[in-house]
Protein backbone atom coordinates (compact mmCIF):
# COMPACT_ATOMS: atom_id res chain seq x y z
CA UNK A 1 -56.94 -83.05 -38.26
CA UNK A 2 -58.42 -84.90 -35.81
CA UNK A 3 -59.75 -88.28 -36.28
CA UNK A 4 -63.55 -88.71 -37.11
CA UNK A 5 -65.63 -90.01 -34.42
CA UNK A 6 -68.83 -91.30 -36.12
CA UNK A 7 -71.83 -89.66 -36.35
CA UNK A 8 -73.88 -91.84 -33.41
CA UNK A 9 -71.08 -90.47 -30.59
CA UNK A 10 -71.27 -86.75 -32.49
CA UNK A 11 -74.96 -87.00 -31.84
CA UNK A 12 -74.67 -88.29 -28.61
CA UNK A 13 -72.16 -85.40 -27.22
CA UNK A 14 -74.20 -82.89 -29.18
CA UNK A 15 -77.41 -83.98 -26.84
CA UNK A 16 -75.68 -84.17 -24.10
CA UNK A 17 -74.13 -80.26 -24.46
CA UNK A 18 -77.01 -78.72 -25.97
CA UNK A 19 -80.83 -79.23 -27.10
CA UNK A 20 -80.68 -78.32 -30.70
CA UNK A 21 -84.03 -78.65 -32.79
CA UNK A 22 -82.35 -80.62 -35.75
CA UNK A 23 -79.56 -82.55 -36.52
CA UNK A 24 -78.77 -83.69 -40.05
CA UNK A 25 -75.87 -85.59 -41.54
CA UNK A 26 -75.58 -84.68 -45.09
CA UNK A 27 -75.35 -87.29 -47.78
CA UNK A 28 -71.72 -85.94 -48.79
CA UNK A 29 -70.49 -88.26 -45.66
CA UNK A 30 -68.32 -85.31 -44.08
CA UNK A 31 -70.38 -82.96 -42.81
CA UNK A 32 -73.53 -82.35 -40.53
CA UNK A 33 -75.94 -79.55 -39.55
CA UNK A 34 -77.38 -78.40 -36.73
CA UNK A 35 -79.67 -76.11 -35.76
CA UNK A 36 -80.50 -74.27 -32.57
CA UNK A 37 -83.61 -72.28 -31.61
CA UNK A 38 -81.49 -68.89 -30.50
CA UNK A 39 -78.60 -67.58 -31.17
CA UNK A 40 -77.37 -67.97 -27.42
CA UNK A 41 -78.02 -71.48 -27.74
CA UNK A 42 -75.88 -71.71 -30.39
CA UNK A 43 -72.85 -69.69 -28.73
CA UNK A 44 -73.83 -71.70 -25.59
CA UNK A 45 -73.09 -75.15 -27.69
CA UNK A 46 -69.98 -73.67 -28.87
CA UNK A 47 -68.58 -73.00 -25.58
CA UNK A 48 -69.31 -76.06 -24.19
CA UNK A 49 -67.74 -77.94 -27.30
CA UNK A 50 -64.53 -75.65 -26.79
CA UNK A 51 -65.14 -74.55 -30.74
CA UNK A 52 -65.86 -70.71 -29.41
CA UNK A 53 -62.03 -69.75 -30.45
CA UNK A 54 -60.61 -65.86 -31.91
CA UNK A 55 -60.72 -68.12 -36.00
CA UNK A 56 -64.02 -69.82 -35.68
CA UNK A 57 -65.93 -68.81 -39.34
CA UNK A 58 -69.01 -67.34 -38.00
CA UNK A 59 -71.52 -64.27 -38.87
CA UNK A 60 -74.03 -62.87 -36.80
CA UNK A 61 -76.84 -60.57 -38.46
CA UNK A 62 -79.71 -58.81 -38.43
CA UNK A 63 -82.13 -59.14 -41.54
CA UNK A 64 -85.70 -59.82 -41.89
CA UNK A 65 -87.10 -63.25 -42.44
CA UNK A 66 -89.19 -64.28 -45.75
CA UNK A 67 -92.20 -63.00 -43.97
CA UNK A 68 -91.08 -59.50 -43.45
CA UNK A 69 -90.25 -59.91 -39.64
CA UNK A 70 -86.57 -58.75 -37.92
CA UNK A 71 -85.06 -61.68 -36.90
CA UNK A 72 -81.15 -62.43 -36.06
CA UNK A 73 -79.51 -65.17 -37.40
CA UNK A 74 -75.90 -66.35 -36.68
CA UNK A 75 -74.12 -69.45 -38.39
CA UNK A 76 -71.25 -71.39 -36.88
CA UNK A 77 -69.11 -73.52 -39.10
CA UNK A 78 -66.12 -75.31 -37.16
CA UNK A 79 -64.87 -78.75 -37.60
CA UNK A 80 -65.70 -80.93 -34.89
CA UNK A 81 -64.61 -84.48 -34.06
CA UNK A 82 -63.53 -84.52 -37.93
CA UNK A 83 -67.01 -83.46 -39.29
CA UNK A 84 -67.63 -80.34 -41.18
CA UNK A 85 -70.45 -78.96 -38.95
CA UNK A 86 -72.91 -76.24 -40.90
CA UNK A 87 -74.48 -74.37 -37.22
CA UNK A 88 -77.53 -72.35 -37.42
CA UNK A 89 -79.92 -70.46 -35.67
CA UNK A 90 -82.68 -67.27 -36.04
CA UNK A 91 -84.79 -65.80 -33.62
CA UNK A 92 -87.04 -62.97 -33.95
CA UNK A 93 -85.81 -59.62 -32.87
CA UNK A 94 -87.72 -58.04 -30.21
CA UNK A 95 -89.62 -55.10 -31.75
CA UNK A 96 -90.89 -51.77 -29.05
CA UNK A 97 -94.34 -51.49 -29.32
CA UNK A 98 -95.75 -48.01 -31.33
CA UNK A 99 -96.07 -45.30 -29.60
CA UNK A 100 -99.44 -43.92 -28.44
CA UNK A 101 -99.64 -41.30 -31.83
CA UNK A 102 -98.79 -44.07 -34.22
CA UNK A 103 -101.77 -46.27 -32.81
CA UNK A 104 -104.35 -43.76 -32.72
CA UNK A 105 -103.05 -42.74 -36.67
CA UNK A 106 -103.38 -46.24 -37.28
CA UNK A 107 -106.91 -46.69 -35.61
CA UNK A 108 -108.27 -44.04 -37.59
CA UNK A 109 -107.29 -45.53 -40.60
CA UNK A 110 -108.44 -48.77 -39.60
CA UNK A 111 -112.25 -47.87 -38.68
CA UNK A 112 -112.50 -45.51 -41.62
C-alpha cells in the first residue's frame, strides 16, 4: 500500500489532471469521490493518474436515468495515493431523431 498523501495534495493533482464537477471526502476518513461530467473524462483522468490498468474495478453501462432518458454511466474505483476513490460519471446517450412516418403518426395524434 502506498502511503496516504492527504487530501489537500489529492485535490490538488486531481485539478491539475482533470476538471471534475465534484470532489468529496467522505466522513469515513479513507475514501473520496469524484465525479466527472462524461465518461471520457473519467477514462481521461484515469490515464493520466496511471490507474487505467487490465484489474482496475470498473463498469460501464447503459440504463436510463430517473427521468426516463438513456444515459451511460461508468464508475471507477481504484486506490489512489492511499485513498479509496468512489469515480463517477453519466452522460446522456445520443438518441437518432424519428423518422419522417413516426412524426407525422405522432402529429396526428397531437392536433387531434
Amino acid at each position: 500500500m502506498t502511503a496516504r498523501k492527504p487530501h489537500r495534495a489529492v485535490m490538488a493533482e486531481l485539478l491539475l489532471l482533470a476538471a471534475p464537477t465534484a470532489i468529496r471526502v467522505h466522513s469515513d476518513g479513507s475514501s473520496m469521490a469524484f465525479t466527472f461530467a462524461t465518461v471520457a473524462e473519467l477514462r481521461a483522468w484515469l490515464d493520466a493518474a496511471g490507474l487505467n490498468a487490465p484489474d482496475l474495478l470498473a463498469a460501464e453501462r447503459e440504463r436510463v436515468d430517473h427521468e426516463g432518458r438513456p444515459v451511460r454511466s461508468m464508475n471507477a474505483y481504484p486506490t489512489w495515493h492511499g485513498w479509496e476513490i468512489y469515480a463517477d460519471a453519466v452522460e446522456p446517450v445520443d438518441v437518432p431523431p424519428l423518422n419522417p412516418a413516426t412524426v407525422t403518426a405522432l402529429t396526428d395524434v397531437a392536433v387531434a
